[in-house]
Protein backbone atom coordinates (compact mmCIF):
# COMPACT_ATOMS: atom_id res chain seq x y z
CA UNK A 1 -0.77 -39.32 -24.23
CA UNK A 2 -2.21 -36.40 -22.18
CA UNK A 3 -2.71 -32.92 -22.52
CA UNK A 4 0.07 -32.10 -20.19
CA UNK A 5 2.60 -34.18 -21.93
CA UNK A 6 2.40 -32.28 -25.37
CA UNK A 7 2.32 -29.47 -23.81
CA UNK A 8 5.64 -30.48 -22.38
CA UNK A 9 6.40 -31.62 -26.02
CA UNK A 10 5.42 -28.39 -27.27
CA UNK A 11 7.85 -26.35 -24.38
CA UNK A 12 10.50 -28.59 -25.88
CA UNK A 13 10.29 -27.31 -29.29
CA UNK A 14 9.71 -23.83 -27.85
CA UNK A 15 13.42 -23.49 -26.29
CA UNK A 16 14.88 -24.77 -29.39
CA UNK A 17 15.20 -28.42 -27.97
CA UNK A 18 17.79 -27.15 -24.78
CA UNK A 19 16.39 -30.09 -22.27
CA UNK A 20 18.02 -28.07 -19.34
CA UNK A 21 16.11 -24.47 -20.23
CA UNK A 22 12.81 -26.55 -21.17
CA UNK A 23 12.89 -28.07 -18.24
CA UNK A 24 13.78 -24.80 -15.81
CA UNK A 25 10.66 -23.59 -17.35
CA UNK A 26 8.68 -26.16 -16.47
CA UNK A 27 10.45 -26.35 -13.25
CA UNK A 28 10.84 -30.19 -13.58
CA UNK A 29 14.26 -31.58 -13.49
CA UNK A 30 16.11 -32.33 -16.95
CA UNK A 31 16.74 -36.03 -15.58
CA UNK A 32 12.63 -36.43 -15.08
CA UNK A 33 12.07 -34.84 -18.70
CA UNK A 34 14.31 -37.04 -20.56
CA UNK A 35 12.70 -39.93 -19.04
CA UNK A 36 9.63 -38.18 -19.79
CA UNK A 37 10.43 -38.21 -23.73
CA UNK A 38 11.85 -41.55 -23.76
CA UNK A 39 8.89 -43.43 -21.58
CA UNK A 40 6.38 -40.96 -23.91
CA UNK A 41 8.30 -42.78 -27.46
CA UNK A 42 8.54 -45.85 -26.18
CA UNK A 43 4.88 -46.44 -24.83
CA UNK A 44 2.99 -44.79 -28.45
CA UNK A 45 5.98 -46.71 -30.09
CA UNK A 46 7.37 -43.54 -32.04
CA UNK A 47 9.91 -41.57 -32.08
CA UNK A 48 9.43 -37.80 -31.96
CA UNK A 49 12.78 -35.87 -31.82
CA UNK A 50 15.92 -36.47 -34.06
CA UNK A 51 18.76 -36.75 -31.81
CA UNK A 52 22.78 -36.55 -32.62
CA UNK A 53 25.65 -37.15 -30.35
CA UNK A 54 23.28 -38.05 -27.61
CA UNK A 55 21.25 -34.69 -27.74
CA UNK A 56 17.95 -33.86 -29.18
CA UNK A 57 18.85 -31.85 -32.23
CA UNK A 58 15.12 -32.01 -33.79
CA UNK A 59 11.56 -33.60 -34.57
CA UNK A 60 11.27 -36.57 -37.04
CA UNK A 61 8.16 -35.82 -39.69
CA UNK A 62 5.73 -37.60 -36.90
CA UNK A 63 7.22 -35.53 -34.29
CA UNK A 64 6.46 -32.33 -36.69
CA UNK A 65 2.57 -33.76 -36.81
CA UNK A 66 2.38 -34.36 -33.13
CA UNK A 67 3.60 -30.61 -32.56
CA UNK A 68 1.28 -29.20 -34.92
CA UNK A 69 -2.05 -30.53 -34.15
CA UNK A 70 -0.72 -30.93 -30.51
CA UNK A 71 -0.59 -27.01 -30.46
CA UNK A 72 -4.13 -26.46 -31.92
CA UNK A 73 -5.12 -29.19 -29.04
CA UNK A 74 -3.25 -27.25 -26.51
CA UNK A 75 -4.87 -23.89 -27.20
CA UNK A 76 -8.56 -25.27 -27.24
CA UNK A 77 -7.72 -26.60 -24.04
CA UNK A 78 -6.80 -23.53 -22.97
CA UNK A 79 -9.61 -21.82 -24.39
CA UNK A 80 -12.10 -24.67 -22.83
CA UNK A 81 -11.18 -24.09 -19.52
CA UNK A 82 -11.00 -20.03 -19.84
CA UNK A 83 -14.62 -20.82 -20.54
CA UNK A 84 -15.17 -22.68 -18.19
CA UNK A 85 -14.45 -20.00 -15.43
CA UNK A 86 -15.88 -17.15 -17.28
CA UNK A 87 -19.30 -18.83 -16.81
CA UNK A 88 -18.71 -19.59 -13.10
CA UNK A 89 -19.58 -17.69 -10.55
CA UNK A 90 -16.15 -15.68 -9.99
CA UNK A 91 -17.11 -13.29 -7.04
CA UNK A 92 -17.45 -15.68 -4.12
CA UNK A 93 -14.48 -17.58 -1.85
CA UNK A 94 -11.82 -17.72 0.17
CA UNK A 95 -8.67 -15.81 -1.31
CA UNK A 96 -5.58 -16.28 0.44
CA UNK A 97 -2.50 -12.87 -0.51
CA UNK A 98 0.90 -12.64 0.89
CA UNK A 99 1.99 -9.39 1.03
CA UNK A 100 4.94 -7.74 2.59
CA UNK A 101 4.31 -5.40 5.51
CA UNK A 102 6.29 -2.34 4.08
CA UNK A 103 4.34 -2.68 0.76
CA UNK A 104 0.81 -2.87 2.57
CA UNK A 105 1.54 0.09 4.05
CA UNK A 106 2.82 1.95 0.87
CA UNK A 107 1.03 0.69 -2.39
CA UNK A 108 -2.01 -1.27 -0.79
CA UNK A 109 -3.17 1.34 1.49
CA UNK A 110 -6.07 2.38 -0.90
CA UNK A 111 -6.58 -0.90 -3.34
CA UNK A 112 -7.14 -3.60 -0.18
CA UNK A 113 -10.03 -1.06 1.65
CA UNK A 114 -11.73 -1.05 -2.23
CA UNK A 115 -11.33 -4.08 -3.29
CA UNK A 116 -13.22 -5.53 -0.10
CA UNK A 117 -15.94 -2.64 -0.58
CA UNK A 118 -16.47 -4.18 -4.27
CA UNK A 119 -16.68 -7.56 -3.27
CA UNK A 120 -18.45 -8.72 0.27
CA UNK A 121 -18.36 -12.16 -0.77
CA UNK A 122 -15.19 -12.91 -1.37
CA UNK A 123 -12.74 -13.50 2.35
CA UNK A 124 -9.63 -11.78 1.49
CA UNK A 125 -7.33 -13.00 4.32
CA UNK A 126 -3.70 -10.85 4.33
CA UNK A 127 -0.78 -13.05 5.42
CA UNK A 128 2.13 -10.60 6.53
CA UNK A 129 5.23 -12.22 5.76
CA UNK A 130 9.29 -11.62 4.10
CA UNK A 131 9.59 -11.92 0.50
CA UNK A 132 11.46 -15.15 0.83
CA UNK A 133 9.03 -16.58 3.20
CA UNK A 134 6.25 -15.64 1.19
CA UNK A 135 7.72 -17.55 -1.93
CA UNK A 136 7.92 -20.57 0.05
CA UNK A 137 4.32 -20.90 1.05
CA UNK A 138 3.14 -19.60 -2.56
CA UNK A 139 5.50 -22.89 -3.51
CA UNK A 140 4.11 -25.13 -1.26
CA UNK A 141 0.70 -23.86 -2.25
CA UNK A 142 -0.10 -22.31 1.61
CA UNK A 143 -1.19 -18.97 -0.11
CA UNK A 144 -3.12 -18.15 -3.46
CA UNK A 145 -1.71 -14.94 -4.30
CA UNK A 146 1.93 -13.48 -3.07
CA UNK A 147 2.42 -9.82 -3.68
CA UNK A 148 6.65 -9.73 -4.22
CA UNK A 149 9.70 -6.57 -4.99
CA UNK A 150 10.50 -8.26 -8.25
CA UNK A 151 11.98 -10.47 -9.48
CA UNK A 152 10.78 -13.85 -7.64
CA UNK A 153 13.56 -15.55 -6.79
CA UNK A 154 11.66 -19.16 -7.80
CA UNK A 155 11.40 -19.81 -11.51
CA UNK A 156 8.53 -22.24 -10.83
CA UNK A 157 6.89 -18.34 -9.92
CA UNK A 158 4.45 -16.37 -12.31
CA UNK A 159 4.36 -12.67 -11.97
CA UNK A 160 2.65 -9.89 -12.88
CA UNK A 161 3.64 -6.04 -13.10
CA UNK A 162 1.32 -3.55 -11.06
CA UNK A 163 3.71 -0.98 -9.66
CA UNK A 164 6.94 0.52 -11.09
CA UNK A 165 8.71 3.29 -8.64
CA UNK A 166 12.42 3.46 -7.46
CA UNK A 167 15.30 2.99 -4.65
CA UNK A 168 16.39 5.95 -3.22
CA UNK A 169 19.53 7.14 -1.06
CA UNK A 170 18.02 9.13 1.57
CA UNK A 171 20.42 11.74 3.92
CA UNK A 172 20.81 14.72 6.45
CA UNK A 173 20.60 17.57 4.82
CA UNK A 174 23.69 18.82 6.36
CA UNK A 175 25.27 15.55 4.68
CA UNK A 176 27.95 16.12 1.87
CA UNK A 177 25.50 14.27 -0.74
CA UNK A 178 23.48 17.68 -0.32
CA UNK A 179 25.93 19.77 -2.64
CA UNK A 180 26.03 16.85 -5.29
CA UNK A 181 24.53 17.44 -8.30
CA UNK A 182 21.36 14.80 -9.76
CA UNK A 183 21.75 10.89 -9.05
CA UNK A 184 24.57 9.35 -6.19
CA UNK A 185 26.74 6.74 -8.01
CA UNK A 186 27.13 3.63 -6.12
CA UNK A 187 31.08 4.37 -5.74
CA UNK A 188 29.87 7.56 -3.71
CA UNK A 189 27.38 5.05 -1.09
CA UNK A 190 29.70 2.42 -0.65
CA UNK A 191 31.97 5.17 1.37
CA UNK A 192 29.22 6.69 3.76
CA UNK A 193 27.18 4.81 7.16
CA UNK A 194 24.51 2.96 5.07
CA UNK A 195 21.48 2.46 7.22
CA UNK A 196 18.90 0.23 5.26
CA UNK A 197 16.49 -3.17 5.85
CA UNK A 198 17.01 -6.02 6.89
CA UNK A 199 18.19 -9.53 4.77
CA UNK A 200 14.72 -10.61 5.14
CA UNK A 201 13.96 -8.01 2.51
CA UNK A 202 14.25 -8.24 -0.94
CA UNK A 203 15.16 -4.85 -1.50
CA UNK A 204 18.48 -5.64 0.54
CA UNK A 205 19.36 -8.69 -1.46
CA UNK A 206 19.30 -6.79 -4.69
CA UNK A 207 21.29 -3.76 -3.16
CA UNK A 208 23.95 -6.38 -2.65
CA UNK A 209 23.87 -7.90 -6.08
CA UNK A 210 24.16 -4.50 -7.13
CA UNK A 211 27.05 -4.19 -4.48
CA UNK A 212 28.86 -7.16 -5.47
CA UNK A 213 28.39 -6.64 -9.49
CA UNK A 214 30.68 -3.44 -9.30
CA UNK A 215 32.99 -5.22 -7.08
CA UNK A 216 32.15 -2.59 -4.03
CA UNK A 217 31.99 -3.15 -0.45
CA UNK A 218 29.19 -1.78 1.54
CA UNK A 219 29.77 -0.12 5.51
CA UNK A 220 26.08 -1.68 6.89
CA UNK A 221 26.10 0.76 9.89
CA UNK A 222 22.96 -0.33 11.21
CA UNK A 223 19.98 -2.70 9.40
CA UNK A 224 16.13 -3.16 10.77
CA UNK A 225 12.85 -4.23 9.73
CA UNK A 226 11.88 -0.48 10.25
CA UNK A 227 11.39 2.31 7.88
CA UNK A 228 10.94 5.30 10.17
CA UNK A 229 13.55 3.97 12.37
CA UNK A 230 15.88 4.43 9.14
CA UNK A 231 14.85 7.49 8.43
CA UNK A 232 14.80 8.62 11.77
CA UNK A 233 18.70 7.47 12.19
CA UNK A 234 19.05 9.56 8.85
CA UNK A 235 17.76 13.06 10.39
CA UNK A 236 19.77 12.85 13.43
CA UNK A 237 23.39 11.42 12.00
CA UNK A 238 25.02 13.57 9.70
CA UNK A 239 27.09 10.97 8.02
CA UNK A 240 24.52 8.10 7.47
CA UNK A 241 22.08 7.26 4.50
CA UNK A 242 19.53 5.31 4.27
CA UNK A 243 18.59 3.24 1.62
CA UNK A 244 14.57 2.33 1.06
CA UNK A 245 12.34 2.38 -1.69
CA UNK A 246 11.00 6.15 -2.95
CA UNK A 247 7.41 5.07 -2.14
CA UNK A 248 7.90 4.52 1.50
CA UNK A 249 9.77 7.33 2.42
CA UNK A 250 7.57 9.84 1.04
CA UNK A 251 5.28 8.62 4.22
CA UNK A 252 7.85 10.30 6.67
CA UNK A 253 6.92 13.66 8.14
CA UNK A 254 10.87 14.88 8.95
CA UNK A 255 11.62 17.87 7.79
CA UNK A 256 15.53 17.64 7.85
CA UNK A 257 16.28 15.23 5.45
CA UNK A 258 16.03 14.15 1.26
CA UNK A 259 15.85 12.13 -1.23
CA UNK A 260 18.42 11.22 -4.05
CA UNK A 261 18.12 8.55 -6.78
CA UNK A 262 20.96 6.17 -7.19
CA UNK A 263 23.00 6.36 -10.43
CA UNK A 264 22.65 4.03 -12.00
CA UNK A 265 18.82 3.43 -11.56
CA UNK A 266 17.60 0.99 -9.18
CA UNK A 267 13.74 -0.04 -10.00
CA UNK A 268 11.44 -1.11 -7.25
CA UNK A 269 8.66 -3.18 -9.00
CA UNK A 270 6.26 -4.95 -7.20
CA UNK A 271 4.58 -8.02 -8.63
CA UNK A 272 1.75 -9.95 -7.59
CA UNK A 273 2.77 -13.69 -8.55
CA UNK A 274 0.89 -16.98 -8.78
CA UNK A 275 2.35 -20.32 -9.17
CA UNK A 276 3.33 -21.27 -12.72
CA UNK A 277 1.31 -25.03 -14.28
CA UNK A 278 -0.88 -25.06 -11.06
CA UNK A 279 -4.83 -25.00 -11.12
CA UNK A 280 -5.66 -21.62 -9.90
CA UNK A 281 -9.60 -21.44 -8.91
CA UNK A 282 -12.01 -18.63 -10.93
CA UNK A 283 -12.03 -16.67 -7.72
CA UNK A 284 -8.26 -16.52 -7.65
CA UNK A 285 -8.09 -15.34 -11.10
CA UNK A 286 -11.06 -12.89 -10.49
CA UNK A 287 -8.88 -11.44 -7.29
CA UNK A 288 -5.43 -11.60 -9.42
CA UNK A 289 -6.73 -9.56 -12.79
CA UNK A 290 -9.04 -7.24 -10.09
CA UNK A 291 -5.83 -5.99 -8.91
CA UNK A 292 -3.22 -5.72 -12.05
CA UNK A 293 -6.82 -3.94 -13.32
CA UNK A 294 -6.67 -1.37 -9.86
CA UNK A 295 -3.23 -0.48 -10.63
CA UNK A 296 -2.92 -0.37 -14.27
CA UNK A 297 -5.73 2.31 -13.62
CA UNK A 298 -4.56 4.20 -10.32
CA UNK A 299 -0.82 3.55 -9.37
CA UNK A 300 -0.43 7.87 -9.59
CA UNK A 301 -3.04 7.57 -6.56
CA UNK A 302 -1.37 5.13 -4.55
C-alpha cells in the first residue's frame, strides 16, 4: 500500500463514502476506484469499508485504523516534501503561463514587467491562448501555470483567486439605457444589439449560462476577438451594447459612451490554476504563490 492509495482512501471517507463525488475529485473514473478498493482489500487481505445493498455505507474497525494513522502519514508526507522545496533553490527555471490575451493586457500589464525585474533567472515564457485551449494544454501538462476567467471548466483543475472585478453593459450615450436608473437587468439586454466576444472566450460562455438560466434569448448583433472594436461599434450605433469585462473597458479613450453593471451581478474573477495530484516543481510553486502574493498586495494598481 502506497501513499497515494490512502490518500485515495482518505478522499473516500472525506465525501462521506459517494464513490462518484470521490472520484470527480480525484478526477479518476468511479469504475477505476472501485476496482481500486477492491484490488487494495483483496491484495493486504482486509476489508476496509462496510458496504450494504452493494454500496459502501462505512469503514470496518481496521478500516477506522487505516484512516487514522493513514491521515497522520498523509500529512507528514505532505509536510516532507513542503520541506523538501523550501530548501531548494526556488528562483531558477523554466516557467511555462498561459494567459489570455485580453487579460495580459488588463490585469498583467504591471505584475509580468516586475516579476521578471525580481527574478533574472527564472525564463518566464507567455503562451497566448483561449481559455478553453489553455485548459487543454494545462491538462495535458504542455504549460505549468494557466491564468483563467473563473471557474475552470476541468475539475481535474486547481485554482487560485488573484483578481475580483465585474461584467459590464457598455452603450451610446444617446442609448435609452442612459435614462435608467443603477444596474440593467438581463430582461432589459436580451432586447437591445448585443455586441460582445467571441465563443472562444470564457466570458461569453458564462453570459450564455446566464442567458439560458432565465430562459432569455440573446440578439448577438455582431461577436469578435476585439475589445476596442466592441467598443468602437458601441460609440457609433445608438442601439447596440457591448458586453466586456469592467477592467478592459476602462482602457478605451471614447468619450461618447458608459458603463452600466448588470443586475444581477456578474463577477469577472481571474484565477491562476495548476493541475490538481500532479508534481509541480519548486520553481513553479515559487512563480504560482509570487503572483497570488503580487495581487493580494496590488490588484487597486492594476
Amino acid at each position: 500500500m502506497d501513499i497515494h492509495q490512502i490518500q485515495y482512501l482518505i478522499t473516500i471517507v472525506d465525501n462521506d463514502f459517494n464513490l462518484t463525488k470521490s472520484a470527480r475529485v480525484l478526477n479518476v473514473s468511479q469504475p477505476a476506484l472501485s476496482k481500486l478498493i477492491g484490488e487494495l482489500e483483496n491484495v493486504e487481505q482486509i476489508q476496509i469499508f462496510t458496504r450494504g445493498k452493494g454500496r459502501i455505507t462505512g469503514l470496518t474497525p481496521t478500516g477506522e485504523d487505516l484512516i487514522k494513522h493513514g491521515r497522520k502519514l498523509s500529512q507528514d508526507y505532505e509536510d516532507l516534501i513542503k520541506s523538501l522545496y523550501e530548501r531548494s533553490d526556488s528562483k531558477s527555471g523554466t516557467v511555462k503561463v498561459g494567459i489570455a490575451p485580453v487579460i495580459i493586457s488588463t490585469v498583467f500589464n504591471r505584475s509580468i514587467p516586475k516579476f521578471i525585474q525580481e527574478n533574472p533567472d527564472i525564463d518566464l515564457q507567455i503562451i497566448e491562448k483561449g481559455a478553453y485551449e489553455l485548459q487543454k494544454k494545462l491538462i495535458l501538462q504542455e504549460i505549468d501555470l494557466a491564468v483563467l476567467v473563473s471557474p475552470a471548466t476541468y475539475p481535474s483543475i486547481r485554482e487560485k483567486i488573484i483578481y475580483n472585478d465585474s461584467v459590464s453593459v457598455w452603450f451610446n450615450k444617446n442609448h435609452r439605457f442612459h435614462d435608467l436608473k443603477g444596474p440593467i437587468p438581463f430582461s432589459e439586454i436580451v432586447k437591445e444589439k448585443i455586441v460582445t466576444l467571441d465563443d472562444s472566450f470564457m466570458v461569453t460562455h458564462q453570459l450564455n449560462q446566464r442567458f439560458s438560466q432565465k430562459d432569455l434569448r440573446p440578439n448577438y448583433f455582431f461577436q469578435t476577438g476585439s475589445w476596442d472594436l466592441i467598443l468602437n461599434i458601441c460609440q457609433e450605433m445608438n442601439d447596440a451594447v457591448g458586453i466586456i469585462a469592467s477592467p478592459i473597458g476602462q482602457n478605451y479613450s471614447g468619450t461618447n459612451i458608459e458603463r452600466r453593471d448588470f443586475s444581477p451581478n456578474f463577477p469577472w474573477s481571474i484565477s491562476i490554476c495548476s493541475l490538481k495530484d500532479s508534481y509541480q516543481n519548486t520553481v513553479v510553486k515559487y512563480t504560482q504563490d509570487w503572483f497570488v502574493d503580487y495581487f493580494k498586495n496590488n490588484q487597486k494598481n492594476n
